[in-house]
Protein backbone atom coordinates (compact mmCIF):
# COMPACT_ATOMS: atom_id res chain seq x y z
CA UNK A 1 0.00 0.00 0.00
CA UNK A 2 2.39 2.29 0.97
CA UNK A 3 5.04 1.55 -2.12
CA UNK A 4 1.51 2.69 -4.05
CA UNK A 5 1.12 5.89 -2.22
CA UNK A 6 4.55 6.63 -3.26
CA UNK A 7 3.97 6.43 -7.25
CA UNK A 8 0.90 8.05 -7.00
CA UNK A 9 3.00 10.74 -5.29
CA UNK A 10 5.35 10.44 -7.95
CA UNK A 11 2.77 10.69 -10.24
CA UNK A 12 1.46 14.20 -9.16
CA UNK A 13 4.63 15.82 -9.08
CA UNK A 14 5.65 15.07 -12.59
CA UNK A 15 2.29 15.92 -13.72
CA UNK A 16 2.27 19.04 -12.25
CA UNK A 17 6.07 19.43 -13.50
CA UNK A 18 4.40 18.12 -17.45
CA UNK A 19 1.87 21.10 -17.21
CA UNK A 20 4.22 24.11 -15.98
CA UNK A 21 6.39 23.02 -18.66
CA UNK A 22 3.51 23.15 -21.64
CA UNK A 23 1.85 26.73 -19.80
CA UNK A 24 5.63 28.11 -20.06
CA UNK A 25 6.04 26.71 -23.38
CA UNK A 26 2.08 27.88 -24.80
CA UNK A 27 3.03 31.26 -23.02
CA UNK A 28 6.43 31.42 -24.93
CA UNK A 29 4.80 30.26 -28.33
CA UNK A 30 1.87 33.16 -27.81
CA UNK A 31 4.65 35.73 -26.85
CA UNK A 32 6.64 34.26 -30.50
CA UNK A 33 3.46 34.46 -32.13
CA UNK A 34 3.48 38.72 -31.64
CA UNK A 35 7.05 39.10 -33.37
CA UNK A 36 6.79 39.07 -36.84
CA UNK A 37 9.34 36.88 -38.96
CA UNK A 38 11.77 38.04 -41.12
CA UNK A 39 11.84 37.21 -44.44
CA UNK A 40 14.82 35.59 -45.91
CA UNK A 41 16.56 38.65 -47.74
CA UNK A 42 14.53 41.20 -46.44
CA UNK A 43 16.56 44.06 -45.07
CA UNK A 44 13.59 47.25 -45.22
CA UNK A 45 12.91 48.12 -41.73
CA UNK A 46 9.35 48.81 -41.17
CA UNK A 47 6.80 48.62 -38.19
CA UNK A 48 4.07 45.59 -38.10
CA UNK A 49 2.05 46.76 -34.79
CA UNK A 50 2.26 48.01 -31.40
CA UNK A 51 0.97 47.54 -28.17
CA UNK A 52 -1.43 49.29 -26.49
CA UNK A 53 -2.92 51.70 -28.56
CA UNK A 54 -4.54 53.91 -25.99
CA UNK A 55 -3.10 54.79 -22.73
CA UNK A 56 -2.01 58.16 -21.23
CA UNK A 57 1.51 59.16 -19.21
CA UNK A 58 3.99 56.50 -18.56
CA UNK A 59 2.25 53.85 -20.65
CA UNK A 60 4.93 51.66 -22.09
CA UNK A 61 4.58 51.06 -26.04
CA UNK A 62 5.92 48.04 -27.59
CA UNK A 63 6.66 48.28 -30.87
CA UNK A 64 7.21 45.11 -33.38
CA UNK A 65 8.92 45.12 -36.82
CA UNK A 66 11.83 43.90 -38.64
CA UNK A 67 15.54 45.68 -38.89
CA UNK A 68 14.79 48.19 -35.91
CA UNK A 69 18.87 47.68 -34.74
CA UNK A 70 19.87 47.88 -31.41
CA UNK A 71 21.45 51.15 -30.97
CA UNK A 72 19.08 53.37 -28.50
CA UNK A 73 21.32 56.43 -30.12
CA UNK A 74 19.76 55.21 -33.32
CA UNK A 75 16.44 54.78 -32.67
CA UNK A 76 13.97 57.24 -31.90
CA UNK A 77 10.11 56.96 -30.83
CA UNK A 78 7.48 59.80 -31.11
CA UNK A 79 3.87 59.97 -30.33
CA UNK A 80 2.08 62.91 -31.68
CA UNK A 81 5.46 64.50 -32.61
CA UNK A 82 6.40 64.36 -28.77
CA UNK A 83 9.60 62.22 -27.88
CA UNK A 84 9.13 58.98 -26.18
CA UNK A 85 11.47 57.63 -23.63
CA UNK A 86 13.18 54.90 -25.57
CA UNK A 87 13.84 52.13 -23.11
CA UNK A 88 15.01 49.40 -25.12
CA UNK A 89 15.80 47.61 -28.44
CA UNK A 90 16.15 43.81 -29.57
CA UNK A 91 15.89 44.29 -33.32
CA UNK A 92 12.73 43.54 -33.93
CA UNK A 93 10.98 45.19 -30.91
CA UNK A 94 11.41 48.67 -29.46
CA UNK A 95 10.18 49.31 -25.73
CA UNK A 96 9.32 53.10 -25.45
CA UNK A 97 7.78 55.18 -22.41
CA UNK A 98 4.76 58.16 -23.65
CA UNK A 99 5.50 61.27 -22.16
CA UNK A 100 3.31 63.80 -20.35
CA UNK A 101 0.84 65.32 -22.33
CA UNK A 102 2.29 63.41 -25.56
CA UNK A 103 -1.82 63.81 -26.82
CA UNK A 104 -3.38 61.67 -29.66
CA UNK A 105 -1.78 61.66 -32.81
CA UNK A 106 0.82 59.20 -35.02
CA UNK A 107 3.61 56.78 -33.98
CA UNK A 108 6.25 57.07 -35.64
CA UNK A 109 9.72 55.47 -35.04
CA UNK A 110 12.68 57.25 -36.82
CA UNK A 111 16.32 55.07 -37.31
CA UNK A 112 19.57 56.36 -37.95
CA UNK A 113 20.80 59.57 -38.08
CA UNK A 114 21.49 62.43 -40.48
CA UNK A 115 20.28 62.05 -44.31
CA UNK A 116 20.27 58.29 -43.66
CA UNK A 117 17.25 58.77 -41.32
CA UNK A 118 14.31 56.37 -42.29
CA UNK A 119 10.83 57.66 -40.60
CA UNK A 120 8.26 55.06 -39.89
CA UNK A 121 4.84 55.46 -39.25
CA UNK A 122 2.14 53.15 -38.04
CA UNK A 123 -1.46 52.99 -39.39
CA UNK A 124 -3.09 52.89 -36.23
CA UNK A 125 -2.92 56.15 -34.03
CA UNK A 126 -2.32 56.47 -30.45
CA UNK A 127 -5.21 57.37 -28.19
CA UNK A 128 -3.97 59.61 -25.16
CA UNK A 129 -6.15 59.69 -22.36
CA UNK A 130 -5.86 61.40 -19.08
CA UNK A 131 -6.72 59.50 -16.34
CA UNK A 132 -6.26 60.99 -13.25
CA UNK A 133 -4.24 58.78 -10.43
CA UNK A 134 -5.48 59.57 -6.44
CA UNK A 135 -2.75 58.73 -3.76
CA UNK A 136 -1.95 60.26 -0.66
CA UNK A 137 0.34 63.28 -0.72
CA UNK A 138 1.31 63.90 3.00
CA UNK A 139 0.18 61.35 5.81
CA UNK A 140 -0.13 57.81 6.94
CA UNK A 141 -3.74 57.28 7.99
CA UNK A 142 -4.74 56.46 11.97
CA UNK A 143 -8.11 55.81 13.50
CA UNK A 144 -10.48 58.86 13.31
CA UNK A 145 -11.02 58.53 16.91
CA UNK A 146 -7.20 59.18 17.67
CA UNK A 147 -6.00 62.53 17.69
CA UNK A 148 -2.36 61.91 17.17
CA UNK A 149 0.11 64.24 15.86
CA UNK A 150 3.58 63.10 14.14
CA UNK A 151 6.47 64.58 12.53
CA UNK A 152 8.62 63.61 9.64
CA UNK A 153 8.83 62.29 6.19
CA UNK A 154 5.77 62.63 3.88
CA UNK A 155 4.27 59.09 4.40
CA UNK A 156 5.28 59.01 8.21
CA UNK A 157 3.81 62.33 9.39
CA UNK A 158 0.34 62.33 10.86
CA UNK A 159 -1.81 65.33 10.43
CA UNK A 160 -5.04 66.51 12.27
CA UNK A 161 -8.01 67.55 10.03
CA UNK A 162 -6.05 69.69 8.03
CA UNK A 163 -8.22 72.38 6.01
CA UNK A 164 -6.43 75.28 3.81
CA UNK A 165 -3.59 74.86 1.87
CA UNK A 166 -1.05 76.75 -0.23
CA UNK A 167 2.25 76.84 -1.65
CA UNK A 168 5.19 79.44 -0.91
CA UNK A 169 7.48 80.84 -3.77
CA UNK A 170 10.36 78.10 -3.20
CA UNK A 171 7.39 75.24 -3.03
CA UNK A 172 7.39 74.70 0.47
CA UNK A 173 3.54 73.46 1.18
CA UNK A 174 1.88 75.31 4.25
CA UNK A 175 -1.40 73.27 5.85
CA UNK A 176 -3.60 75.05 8.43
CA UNK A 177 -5.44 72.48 10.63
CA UNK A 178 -8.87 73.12 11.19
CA UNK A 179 -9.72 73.16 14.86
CA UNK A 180 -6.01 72.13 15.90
CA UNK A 181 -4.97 75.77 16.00
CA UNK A 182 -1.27 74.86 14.54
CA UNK A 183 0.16 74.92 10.95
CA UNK A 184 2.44 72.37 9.29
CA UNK A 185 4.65 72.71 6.65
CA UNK A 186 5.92 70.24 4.16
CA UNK A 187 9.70 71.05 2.96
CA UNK A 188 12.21 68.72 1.53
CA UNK A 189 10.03 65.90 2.09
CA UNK A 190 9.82 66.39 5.74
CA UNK A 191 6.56 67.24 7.84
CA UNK A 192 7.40 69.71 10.89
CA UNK A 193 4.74 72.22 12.76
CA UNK A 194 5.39 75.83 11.31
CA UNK A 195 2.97 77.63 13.70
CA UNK A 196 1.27 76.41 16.99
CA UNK A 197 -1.82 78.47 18.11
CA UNK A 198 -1.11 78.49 21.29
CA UNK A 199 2.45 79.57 20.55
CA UNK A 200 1.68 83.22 19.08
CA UNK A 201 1.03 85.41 22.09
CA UNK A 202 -2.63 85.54 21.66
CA UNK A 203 -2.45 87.25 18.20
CA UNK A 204 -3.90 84.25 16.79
CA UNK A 205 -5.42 80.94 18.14
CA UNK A 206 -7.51 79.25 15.91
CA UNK A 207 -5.98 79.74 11.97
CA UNK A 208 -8.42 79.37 9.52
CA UNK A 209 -6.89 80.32 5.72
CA UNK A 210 -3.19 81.12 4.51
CA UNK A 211 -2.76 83.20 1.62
CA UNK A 212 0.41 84.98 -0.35
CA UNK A 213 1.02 88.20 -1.72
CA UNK A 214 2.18 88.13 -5.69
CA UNK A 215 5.60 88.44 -4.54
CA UNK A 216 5.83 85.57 -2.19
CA UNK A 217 7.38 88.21 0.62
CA UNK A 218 3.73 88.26 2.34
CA UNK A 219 1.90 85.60 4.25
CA UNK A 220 -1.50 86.43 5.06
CA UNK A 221 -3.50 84.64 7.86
CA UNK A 222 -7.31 84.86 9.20
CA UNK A 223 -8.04 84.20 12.29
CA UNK A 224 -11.87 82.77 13.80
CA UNK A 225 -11.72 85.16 16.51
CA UNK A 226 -14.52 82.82 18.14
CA UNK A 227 -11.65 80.65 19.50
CA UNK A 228 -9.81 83.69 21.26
CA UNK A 229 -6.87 85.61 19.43
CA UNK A 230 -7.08 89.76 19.41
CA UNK A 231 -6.63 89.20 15.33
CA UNK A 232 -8.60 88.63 12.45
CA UNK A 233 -6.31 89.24 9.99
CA UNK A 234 -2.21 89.00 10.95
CA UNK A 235 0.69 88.72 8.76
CA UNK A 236 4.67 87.74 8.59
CA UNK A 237 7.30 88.31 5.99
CA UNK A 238 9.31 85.96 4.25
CA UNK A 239 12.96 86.37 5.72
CA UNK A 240 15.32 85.46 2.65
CA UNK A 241 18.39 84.18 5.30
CA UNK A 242 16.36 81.03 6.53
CA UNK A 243 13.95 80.97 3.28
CA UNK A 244 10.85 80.65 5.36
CA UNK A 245 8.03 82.81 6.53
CA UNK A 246 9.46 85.01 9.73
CA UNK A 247 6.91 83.19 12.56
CA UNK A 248 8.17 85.21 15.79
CA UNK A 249 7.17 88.38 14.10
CA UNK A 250 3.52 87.45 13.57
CA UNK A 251 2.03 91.01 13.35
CA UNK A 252 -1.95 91.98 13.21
CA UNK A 253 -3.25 93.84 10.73
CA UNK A 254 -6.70 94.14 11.19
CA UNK A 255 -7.54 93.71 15.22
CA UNK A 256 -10.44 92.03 16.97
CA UNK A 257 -13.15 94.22 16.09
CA UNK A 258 -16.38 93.58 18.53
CA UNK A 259 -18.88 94.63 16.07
CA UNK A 260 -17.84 91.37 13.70
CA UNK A 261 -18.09 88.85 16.13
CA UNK A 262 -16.79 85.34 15.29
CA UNK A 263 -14.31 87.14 13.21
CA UNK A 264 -12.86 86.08 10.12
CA UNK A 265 -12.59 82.72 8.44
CA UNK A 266 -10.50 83.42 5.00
CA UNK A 267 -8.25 85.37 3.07
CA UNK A 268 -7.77 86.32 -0.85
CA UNK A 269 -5.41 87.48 -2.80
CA UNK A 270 -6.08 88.94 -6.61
CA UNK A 271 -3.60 87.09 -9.19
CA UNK A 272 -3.65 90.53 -10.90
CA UNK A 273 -3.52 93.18 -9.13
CA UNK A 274 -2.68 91.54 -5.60
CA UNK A 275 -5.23 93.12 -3.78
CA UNK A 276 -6.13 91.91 -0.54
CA UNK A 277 -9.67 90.44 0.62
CA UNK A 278 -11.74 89.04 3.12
CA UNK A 279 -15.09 88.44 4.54
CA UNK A 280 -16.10 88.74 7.91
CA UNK A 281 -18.48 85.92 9.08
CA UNK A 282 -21.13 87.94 11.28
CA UNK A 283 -21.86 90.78 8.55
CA UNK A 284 -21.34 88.99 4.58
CA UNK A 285 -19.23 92.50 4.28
CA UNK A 286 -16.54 92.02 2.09
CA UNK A 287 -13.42 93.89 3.26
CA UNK A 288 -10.27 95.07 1.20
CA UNK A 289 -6.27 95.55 2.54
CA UNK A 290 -5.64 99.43 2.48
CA UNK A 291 -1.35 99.54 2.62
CA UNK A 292 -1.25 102.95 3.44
CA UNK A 293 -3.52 102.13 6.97
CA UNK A 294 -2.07 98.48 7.27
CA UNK A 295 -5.72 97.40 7.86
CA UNK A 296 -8.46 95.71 6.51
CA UNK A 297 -11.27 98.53 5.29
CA UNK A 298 -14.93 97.76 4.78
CA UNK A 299 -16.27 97.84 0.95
CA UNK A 300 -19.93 98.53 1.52
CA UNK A 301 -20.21 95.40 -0.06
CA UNK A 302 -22.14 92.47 1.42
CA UNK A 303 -22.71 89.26 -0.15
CA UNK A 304 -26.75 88.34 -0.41
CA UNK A 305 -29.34 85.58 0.81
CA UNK A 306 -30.98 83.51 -1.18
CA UNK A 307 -33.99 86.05 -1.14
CA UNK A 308 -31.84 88.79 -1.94
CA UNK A 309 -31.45 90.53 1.30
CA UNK A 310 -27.86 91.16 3.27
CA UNK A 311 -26.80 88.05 4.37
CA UNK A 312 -25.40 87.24 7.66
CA UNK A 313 -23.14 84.40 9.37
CA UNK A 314 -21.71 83.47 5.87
CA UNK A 315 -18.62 81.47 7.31
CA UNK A 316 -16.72 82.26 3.91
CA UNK A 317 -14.09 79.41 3.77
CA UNK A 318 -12.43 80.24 0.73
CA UNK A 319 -11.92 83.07 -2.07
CA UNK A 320 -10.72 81.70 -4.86
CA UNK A 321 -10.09 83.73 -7.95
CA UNK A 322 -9.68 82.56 -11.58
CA UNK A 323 -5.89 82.88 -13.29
CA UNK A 324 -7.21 86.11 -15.31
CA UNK A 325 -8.97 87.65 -12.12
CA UNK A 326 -11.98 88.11 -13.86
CA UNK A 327 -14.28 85.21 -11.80
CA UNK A 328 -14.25 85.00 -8.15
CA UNK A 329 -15.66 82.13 -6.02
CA UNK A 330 -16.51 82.26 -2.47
CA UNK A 331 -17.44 78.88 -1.02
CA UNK A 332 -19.99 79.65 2.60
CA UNK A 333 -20.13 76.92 5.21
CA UNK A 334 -22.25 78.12 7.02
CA UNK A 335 -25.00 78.75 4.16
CA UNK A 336 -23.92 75.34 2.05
CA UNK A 337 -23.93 77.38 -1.37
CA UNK A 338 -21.00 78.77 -3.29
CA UNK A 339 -21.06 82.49 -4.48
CA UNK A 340 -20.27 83.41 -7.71
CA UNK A 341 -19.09 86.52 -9.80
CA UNK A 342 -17.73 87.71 -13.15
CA UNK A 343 -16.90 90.54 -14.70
CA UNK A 344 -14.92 91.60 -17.67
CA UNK A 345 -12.81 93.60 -16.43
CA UNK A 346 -10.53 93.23 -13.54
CA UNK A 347 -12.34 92.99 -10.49
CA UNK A 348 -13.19 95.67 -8.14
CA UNK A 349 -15.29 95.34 -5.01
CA UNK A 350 -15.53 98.87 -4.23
CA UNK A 351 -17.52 99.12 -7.62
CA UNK A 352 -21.30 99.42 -7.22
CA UNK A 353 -24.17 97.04 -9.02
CA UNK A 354 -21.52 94.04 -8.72
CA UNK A 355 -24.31 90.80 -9.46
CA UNK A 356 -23.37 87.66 -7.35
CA UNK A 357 -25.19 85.00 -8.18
CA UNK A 358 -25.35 81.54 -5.45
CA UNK A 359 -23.72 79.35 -7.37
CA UNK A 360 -24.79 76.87 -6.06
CA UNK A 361 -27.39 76.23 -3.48
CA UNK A 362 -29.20 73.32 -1.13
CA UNK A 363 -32.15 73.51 -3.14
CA UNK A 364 -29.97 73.34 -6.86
CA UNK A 365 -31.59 76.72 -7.64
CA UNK A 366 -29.64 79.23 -9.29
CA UNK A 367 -29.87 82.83 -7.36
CA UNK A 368 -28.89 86.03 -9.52
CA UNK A 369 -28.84 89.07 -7.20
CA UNK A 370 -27.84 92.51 -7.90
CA UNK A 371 -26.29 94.78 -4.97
């Protein structure tokens, strides 16, 4: 019994050993079956297909023919005129990488050099698609229900509900964390607090939105005065020794003012003209920097209800402007809608019969209101 246990052992083995060999060889003979033969005599290079034929950045082509060499100073790839990253060459296949926004157009594969170039060009065009890729940035994920904070490289720092974001003018990445009172920043792929709340001398506690002036030598910060802090608006300059924003000479700009009450949740800055903005929270009155008072002034301007009256409590979390600084966006938390405003010329608060519109509202209606 037992010497039968052992063939059928015996048995299993080599016929598990019979079928790798035949997948290996049927995958070999399926792999031979994409690479075109060469003719006896035939010495014309010229392209027979490629693989894939639709695919966006980093998509690896591979290209099958006959005399392609294998000289990568030789051989060249495009795909809608734009170089691809040639990454290798066995004759009669050519391995190339599509570049960043390559778009749709020809592939063509040029050999040689000088006036002994030979261009080829395939048939079938290349599709170029952009499909976007989601991964995480900054921070390795913990439990919602822990609060823990961490320092250090991009995928080991932990952050805490962080809210408004921007860049500096040497790409250093600032994040404000809502309801943490502290700022981060991300530099040379290292996480490290910038700003703690509770570190400021009560000029701010509880940051809400970072801004820049044009010239990167301003940071502006708004402060939700609800949370303590006798600012709503404080800045610091950029100090060109250590490259970074000057932190222990946070400065106000536009002081607690009782009248506003929670204070102020955001910050703008025109990509034009680099005017200054804001919007206090209690009133909807949209406020612009004066330089030669150092404060914040009030427009007149208020930003409407839904039924076309002065709004109030508006929690303005953002003012974002378009590149051209014609269209302005101001996104309300506390309302759920987004405002919305255009104009054809460069924009101007302190001009009368601005129309907002709600751009977008609980209800999906579409609010035009003129002020």
């Amino acid at each position: 019994m037992k010497t039968l246990v052992h063939h059928l052992k015996r048995f299993s083995i080599y016929s598990l050993m019979f079928a790798s060999i035949c997948f290996v060889a049927c995958e070999d003979e399926n792999r031979q079956d994409m690479t075109p033969e060469i003719g006896e005599g035939e010495a014309t290079p010229k392209i027979t297909m490629y693989t894939p034929t639709a695919g966006g950045k980093s998509t690896s082509l591979t290209l099958y023919g006959t005399h392609f060499g294998t000289d990568l100073e030789h051989i060249r790839v495009t795909v809608n005129g734009v170089d691809a990253e040639v990454t290798g060459a066995l004759g009669n296949i050519i391995t190339a990488n599509v570049q960043r926004g390559s778009g749709s157009g020809p592939v063509k594969v040029y050999l040689g050099q000088g006036e002994a170039m030979q261009e080829l060009t395939y048939k079938t065009e290349f599709e170029y698609s952009q499909s976007p890729i989601v991964s995480t940035y900054i921070g390795s994920y913990v439990p919602a229900a822990k609060t823990e904070k961490k320092e250090g490289t991009l995928m080991e720092a932990v952050l805490w509900k962080p809210g408004s974001i921007a860049f500096d003018k040497e790409g250093a990445l600032y994040i404000v964390e809502d309801d943490d009172r502290d700022i981060r920043i991300a530099k040379n792929n290292q996480v490290a607090t910038f700003l703690r709340g509770d570190g400021t001398g009560g000029t701010v506690f509880r940051m809400m939105n970072i801004a820049f002036s044009l010239d990167g030598n301003t940071l502006f910060l708004s402060n939700d005065a609800n949370a303590s802090g006798n600012a709503h608006i404080a800045t610091m300059l950029w100090n060109k020794d250590t490259h970074q924003y000057d932190a222990a000479n946070l400065s106000a700009i536009w002081s607690i003012t009782p009248s506003l009450g929670n204070g102020v949740t955001n910050v703008g800055v025109h990509p034009v003209t680099g005017e200054v903005f804001s919007v206090a929270h209690g009133n909807a009155m949209i406020y612009k920097y004066a330089p030669e008072q150092n404060t914040m002034v009030a427009t007149g301007m208020q930003l409407p209800d839904a039924a076309g009256k002065n709004a109030s409590k508006v929690k303005i979390r953002c003012i974002l402007f378009d590149k051209a600084g014609t269209t302005v966006y101001m996104s309300s938390q506390e309302k759920d809608v987004i405002y919305y405003n255009r104009k054809n010329e460069t924009y101007n608060f302190l001009k009368r019969n601005v129309q907002f519109s709600l751009f977008f509202t609980p209800s999906k209606q579409r609010h035009l209101i003129t002020i």
